[in-house]
PDB file of N, CA and C in Angstrom:
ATOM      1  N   UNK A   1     -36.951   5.517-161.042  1.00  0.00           N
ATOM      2  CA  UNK A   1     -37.656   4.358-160.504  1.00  0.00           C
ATOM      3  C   UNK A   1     -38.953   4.152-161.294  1.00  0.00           C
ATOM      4  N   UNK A   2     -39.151   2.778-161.077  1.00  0.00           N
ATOM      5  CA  UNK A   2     -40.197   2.662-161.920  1.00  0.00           C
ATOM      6  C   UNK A   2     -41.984   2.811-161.591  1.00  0.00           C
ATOM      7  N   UNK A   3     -42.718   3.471-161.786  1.00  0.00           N
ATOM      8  CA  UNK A   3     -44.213   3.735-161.404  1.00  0.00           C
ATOM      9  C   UNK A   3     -44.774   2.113-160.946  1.00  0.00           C
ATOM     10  N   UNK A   4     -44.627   1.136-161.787  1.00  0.00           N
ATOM     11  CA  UNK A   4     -45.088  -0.140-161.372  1.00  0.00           C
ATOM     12  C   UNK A   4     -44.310  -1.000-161.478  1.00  0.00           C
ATOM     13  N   UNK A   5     -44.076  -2.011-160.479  1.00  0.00           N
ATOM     14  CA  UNK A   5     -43.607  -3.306-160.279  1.00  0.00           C
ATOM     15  C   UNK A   5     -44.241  -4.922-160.078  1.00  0.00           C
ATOM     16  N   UNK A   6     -43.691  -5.748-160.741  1.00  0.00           N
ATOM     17  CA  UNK A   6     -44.403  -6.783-160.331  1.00  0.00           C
ATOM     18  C   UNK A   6     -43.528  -8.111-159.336  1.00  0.00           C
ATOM     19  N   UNK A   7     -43.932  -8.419-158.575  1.00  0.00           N
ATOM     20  CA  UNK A   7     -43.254  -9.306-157.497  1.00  0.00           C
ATOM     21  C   UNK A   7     -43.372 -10.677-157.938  1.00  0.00           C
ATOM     22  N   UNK A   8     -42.591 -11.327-158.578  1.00  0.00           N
ATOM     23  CA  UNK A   8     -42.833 -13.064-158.786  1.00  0.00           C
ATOM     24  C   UNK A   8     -43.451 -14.047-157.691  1.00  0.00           C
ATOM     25  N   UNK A   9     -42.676 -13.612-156.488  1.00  0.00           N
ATOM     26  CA  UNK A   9     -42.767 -14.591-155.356  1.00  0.00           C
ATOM     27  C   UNK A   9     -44.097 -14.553-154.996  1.00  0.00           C
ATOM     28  N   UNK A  10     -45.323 -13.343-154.747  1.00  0.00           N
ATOM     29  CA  UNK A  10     -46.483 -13.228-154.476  1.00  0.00           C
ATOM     30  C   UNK A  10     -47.014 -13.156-155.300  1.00  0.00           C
ATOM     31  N   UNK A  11     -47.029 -12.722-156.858  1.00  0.00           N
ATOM     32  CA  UNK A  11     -48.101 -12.409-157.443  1.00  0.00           C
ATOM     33  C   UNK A  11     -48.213 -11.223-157.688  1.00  0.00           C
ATOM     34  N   UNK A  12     -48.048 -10.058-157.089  1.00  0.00           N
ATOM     35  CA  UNK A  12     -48.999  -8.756-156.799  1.00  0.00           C
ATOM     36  C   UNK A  12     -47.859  -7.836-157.287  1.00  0.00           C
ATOM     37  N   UNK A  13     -48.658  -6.627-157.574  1.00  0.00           N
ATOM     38  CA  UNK A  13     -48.378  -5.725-158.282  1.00  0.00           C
ATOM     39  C   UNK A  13     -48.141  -4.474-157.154  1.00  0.00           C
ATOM     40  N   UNK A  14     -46.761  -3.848-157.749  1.00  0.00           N
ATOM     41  CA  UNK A  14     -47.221  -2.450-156.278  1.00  0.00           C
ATOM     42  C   UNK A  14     -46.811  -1.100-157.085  1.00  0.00           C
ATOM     43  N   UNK A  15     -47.356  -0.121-156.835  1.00  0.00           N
ATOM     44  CA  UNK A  15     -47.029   0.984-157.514  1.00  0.00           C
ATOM     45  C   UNK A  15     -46.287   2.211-156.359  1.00  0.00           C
ATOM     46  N   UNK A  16     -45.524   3.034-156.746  1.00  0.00           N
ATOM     47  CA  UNK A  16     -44.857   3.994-156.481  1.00  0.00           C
ATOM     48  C   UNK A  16     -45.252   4.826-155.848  1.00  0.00           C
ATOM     49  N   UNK A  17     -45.423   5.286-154.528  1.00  0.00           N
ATOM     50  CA  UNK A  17     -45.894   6.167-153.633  1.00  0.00           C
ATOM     51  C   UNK A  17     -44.765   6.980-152.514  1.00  0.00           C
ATOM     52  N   UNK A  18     -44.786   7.868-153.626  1.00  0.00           N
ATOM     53  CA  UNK A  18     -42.902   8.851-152.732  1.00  0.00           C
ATOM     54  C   UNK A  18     -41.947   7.952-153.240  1.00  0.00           C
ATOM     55  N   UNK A  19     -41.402   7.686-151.885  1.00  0.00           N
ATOM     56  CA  UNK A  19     -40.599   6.846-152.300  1.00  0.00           C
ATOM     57  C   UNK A  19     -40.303   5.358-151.675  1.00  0.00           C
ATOM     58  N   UNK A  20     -41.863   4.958-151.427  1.00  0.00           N
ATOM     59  CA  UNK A  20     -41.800   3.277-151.207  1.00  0.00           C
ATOM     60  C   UNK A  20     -42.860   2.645-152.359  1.00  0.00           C
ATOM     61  N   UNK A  21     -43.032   1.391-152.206  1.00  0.00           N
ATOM     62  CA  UNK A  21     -43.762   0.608-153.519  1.00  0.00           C
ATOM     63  C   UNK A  21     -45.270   0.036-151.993  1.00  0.00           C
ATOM     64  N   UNK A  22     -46.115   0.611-152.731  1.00  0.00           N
ATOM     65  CA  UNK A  22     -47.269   0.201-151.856  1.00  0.00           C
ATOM     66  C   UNK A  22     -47.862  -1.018-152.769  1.00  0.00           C
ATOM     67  N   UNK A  23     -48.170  -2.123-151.988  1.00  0.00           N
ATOM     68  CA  UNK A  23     -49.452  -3.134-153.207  1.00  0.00           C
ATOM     69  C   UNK A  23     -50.341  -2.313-153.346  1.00  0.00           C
ATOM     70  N   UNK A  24     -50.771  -2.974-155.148  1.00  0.00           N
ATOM     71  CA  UNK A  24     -52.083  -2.719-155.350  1.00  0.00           C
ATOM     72  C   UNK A  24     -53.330  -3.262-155.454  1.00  0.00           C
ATOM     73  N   UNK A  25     -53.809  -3.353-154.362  1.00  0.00           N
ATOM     74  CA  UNK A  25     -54.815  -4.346-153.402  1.00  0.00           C
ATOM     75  C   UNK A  25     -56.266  -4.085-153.777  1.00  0.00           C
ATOM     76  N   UNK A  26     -57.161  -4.830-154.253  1.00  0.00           N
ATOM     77  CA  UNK A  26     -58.507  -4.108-153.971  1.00  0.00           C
ATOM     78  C   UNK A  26     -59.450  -5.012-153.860  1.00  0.00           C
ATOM     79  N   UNK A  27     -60.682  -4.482-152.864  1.00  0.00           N
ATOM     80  CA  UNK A  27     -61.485  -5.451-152.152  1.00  0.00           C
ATOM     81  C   UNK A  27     -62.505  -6.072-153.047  1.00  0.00           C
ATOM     82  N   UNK A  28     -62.893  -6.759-152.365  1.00  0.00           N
ATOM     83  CA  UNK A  28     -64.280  -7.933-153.237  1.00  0.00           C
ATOM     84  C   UNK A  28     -65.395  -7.553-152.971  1.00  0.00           C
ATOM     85  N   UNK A  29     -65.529  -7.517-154.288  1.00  0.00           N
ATOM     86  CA  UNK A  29     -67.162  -6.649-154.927  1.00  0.00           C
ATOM     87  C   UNK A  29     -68.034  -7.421-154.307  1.00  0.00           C
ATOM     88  N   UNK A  30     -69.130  -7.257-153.594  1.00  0.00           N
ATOM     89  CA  UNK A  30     -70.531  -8.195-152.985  1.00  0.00           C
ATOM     90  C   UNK A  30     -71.556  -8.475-154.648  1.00  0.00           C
ATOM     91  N   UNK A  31     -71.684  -9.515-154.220  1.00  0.00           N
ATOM     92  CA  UNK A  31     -72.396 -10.220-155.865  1.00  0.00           C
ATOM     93  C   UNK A  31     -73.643  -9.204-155.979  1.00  0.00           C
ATOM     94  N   UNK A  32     -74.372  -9.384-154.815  1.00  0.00           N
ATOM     95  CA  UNK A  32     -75.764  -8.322-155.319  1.00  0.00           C
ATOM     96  C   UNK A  32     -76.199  -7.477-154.106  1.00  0.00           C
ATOM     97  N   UNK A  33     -77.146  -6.156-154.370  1.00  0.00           N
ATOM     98  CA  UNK A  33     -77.557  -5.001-152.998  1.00  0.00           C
ATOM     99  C   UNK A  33     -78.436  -5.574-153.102  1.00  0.00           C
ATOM    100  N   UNK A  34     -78.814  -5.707-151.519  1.00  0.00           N
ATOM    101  CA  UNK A  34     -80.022  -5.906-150.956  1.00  0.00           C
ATOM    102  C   UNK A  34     -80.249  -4.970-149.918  1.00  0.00           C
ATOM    103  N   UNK A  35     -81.551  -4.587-149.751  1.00  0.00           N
ATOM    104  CA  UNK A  35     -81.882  -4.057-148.811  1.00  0.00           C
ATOM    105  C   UNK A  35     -81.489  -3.755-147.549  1.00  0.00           C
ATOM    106  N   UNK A  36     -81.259  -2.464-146.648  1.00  0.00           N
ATOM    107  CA  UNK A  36     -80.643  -2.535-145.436  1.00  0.00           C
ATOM    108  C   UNK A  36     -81.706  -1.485-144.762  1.00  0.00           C
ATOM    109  N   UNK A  37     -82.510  -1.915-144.250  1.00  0.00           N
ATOM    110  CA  UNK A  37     -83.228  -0.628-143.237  1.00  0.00           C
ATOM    111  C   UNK A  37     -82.629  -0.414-142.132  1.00  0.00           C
ATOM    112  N   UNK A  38     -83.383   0.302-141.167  1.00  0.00           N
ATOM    113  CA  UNK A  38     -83.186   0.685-139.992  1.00  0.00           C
ATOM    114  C   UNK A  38     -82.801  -0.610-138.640  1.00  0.00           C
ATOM    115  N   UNK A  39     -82.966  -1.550-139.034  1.00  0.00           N
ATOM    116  CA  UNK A  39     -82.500  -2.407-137.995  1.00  0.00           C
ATOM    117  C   UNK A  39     -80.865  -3.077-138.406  1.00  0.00           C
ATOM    118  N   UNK A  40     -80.913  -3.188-139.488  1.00  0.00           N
ATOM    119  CA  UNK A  40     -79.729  -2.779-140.382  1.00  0.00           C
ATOM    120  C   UNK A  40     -78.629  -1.862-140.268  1.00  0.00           C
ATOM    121  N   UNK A  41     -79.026  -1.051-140.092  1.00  0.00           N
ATOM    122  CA  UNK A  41     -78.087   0.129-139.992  1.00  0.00           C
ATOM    123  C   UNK A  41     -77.714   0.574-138.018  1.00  0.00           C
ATOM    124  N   UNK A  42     -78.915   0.055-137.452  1.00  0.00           N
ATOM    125  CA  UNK A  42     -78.407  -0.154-136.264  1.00  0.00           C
ATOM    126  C   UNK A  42     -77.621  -1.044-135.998  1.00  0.00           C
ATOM    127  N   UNK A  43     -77.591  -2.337-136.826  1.00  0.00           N
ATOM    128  CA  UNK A  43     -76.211  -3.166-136.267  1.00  0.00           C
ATOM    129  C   UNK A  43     -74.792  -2.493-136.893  1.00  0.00           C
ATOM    130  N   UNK A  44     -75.252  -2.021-138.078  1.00  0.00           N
ATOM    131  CA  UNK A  44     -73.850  -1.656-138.596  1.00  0.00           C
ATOM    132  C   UNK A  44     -72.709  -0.501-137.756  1.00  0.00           C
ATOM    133  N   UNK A  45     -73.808   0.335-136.584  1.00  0.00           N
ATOM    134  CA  UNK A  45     -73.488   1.129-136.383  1.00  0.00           C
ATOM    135  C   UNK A  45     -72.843   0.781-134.852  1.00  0.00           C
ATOM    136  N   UNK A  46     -73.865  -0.266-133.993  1.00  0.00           N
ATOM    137  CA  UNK A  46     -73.055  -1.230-133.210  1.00  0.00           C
ATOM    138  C   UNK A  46     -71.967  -1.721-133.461  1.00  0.00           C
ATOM    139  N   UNK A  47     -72.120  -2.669-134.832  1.00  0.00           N
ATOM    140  CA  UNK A  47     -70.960  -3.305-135.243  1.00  0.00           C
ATOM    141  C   UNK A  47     -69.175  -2.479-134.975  1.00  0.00           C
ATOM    142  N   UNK A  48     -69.165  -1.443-135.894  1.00  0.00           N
ATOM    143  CA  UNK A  48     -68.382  -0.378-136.054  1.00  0.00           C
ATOM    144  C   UNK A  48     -67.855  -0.002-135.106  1.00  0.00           C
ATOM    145  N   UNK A  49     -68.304   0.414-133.922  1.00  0.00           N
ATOM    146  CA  UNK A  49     -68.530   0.641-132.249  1.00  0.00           C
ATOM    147  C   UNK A  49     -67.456   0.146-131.593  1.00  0.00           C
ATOM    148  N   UNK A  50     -68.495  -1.723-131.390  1.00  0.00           N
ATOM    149  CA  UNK A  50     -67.795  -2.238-130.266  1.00  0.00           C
ATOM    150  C   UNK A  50     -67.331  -3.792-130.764  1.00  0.00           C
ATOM    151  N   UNK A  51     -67.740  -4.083-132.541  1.00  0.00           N
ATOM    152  CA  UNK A  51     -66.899  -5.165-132.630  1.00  0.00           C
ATOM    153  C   UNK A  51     -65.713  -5.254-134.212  1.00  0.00           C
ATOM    154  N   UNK A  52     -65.234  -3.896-133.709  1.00  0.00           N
ATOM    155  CA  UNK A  52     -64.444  -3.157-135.028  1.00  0.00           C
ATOM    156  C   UNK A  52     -63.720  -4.826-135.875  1.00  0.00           C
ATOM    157  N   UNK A  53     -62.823  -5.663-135.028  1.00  0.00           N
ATOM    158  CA  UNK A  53     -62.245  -6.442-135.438  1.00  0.00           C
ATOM    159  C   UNK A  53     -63.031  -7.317-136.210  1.00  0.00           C
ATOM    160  N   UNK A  54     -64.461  -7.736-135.927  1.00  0.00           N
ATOM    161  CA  UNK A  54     -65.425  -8.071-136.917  1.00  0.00           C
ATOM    162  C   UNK A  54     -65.790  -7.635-138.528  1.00  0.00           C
ATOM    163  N   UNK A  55     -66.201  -6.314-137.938  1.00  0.00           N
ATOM    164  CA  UNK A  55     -66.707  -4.917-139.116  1.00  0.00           C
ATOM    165  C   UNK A  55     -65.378  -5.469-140.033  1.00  0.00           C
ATOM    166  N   UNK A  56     -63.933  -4.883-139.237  1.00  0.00           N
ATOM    167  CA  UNK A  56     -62.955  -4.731-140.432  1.00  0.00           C
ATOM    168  C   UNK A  56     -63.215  -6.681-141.251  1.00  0.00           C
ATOM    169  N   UNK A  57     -63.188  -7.692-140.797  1.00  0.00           N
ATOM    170  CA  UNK A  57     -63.593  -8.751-141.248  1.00  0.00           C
ATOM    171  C   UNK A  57     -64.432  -8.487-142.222  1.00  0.00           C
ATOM    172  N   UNK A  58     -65.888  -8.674-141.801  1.00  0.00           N
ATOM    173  CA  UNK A  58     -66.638  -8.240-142.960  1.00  0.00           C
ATOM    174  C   UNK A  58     -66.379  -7.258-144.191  1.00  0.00           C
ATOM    175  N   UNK A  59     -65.792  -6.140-143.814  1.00  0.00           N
ATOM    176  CA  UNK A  59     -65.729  -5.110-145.268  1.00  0.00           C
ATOM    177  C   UNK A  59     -64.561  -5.551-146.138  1.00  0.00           C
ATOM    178  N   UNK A  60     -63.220  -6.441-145.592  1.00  0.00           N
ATOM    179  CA  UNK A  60     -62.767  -6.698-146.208  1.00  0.00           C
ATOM    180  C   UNK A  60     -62.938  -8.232-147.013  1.00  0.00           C
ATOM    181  N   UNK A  61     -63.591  -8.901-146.643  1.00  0.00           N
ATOM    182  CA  UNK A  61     -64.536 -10.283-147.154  1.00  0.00           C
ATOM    183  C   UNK A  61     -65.191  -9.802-148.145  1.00  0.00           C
ATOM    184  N   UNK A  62     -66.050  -8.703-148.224  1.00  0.00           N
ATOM    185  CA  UNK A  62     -66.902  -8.397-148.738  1.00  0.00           C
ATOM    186  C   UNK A  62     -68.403  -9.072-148.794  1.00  0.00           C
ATOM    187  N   UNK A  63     -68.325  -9.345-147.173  1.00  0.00           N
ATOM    188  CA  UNK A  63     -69.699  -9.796-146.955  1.00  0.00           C
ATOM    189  C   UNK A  63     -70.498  -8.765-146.000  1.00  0.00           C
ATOM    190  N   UNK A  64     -69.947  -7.653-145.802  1.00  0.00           N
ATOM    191  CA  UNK A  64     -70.561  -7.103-144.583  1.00  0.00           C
ATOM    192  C   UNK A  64     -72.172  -6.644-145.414  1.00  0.00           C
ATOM    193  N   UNK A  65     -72.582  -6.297-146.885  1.00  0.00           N
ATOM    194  CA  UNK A  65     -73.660  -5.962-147.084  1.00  0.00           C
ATOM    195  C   UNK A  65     -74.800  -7.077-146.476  1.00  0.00           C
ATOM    196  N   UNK A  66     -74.397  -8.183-147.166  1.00  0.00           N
ATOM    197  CA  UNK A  66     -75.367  -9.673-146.838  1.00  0.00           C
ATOM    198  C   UNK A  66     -75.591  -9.668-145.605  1.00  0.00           C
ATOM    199  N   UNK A  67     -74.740  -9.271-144.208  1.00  0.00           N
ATOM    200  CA  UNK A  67     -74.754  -9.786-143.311  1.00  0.00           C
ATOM    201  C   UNK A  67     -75.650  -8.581-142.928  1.00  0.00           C
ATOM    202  N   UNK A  68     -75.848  -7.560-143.142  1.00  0.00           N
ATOM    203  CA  UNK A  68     -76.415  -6.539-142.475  1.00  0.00           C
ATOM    204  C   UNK A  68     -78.185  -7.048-143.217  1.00  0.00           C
ATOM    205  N   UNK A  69     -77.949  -7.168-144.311  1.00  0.00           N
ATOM    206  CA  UNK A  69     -79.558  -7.664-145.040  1.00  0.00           C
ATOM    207  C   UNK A  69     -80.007  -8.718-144.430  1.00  0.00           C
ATOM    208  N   UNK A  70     -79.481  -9.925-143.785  1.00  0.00           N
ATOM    209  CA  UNK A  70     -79.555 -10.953-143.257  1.00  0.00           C
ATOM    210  C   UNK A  70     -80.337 -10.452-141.723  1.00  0.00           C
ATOM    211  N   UNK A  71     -80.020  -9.616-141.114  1.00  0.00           N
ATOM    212  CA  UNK A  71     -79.983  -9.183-139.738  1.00  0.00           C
ATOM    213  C   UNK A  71     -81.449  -8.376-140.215  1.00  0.00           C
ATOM    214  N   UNK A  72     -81.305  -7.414-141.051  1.00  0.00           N
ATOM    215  CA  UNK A  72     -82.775  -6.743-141.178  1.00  0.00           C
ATOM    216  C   UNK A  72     -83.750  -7.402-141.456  1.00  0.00           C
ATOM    217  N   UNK A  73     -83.735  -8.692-142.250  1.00  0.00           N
ATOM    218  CA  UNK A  73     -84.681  -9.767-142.604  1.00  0.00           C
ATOM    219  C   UNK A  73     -85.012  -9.956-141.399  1.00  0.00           C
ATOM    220  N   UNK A  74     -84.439 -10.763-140.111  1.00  0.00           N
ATOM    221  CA  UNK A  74     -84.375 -11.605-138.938  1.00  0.00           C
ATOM    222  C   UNK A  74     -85.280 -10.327-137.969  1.00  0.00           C
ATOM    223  N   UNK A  75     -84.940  -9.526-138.501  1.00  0.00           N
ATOM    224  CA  UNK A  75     -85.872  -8.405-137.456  1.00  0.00           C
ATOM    225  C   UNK A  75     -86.644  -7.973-137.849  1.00  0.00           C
ATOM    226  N   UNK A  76     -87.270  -8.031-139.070  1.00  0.00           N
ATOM    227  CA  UNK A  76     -88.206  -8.061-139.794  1.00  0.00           C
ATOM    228  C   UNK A  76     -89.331  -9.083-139.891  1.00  0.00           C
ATOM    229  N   UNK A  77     -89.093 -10.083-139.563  1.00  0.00           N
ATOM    230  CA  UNK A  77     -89.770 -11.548-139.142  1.00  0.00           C
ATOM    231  C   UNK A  77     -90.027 -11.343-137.453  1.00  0.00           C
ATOM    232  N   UNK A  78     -89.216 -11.485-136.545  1.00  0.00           N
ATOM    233  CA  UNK A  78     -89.806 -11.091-135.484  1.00  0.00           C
ATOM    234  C   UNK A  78     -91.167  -9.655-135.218  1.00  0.00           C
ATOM    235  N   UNK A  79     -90.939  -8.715-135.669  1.00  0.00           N
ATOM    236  CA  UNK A  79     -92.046  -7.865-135.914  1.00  0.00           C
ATOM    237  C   UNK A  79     -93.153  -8.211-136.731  1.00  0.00           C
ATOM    238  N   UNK A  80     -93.230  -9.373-137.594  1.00  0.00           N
ATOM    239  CA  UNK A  80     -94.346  -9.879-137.953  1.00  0.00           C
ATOM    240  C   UNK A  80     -94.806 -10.480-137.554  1.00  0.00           C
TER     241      UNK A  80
END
C-alpha cells in the first residue's frame, strides 16, 4: 500500500496510518502574537472549561490568539 494518496473529489491528501488512510490536515497559522496576560489567560482557561464547543472553534479558525488579546486589551481599559 501506498504511504500517500491523493483524493480528486476533495482535494486532500491522506497518508497511511496502520492500516487506514488518515487526511493530512493542518491548522491556520494566526498572522501575528500579541500579547496575552493574566486576564487573558483567565478567559482562556474559562473558555476551555465551560465553552469547549467555542475554544474548539477558535483553535481551529485560528483566531483563538486575537480573541484572547482582544479580551486582555478590554480589561485592560476598564482598569484604567
Amino acid at each position: 500500500m501506498e504511504k500517500y494518496i491523493y483524493n480528486e473529489k476533495n482535494g486532500l491528501w491522506y497518508e497511511l496510518q496502520g492500516d487506514y488512510y488518515i487526511p493530512c490536515l493542518e491548522l491556520p497559522v494566526e498572522k501575528e502574537e500579541r500579547y496575552i496576560g493574566v486576564w487573558g489567560q483567565r478567559h482562556l482557561r474559562y473558555i476551555r472549561q465551560h465553552k469547549k464547543v467555542f475554544y474548539t472553534n477558535l483553535v481551529t479558525s485560528g483566531k483563538l490568539q486575537s480573541h484572547l488579546a482582544d479580551i486582555e486589551e478590554q480589561a485592560q481599559e476598564l482598569f484604567d
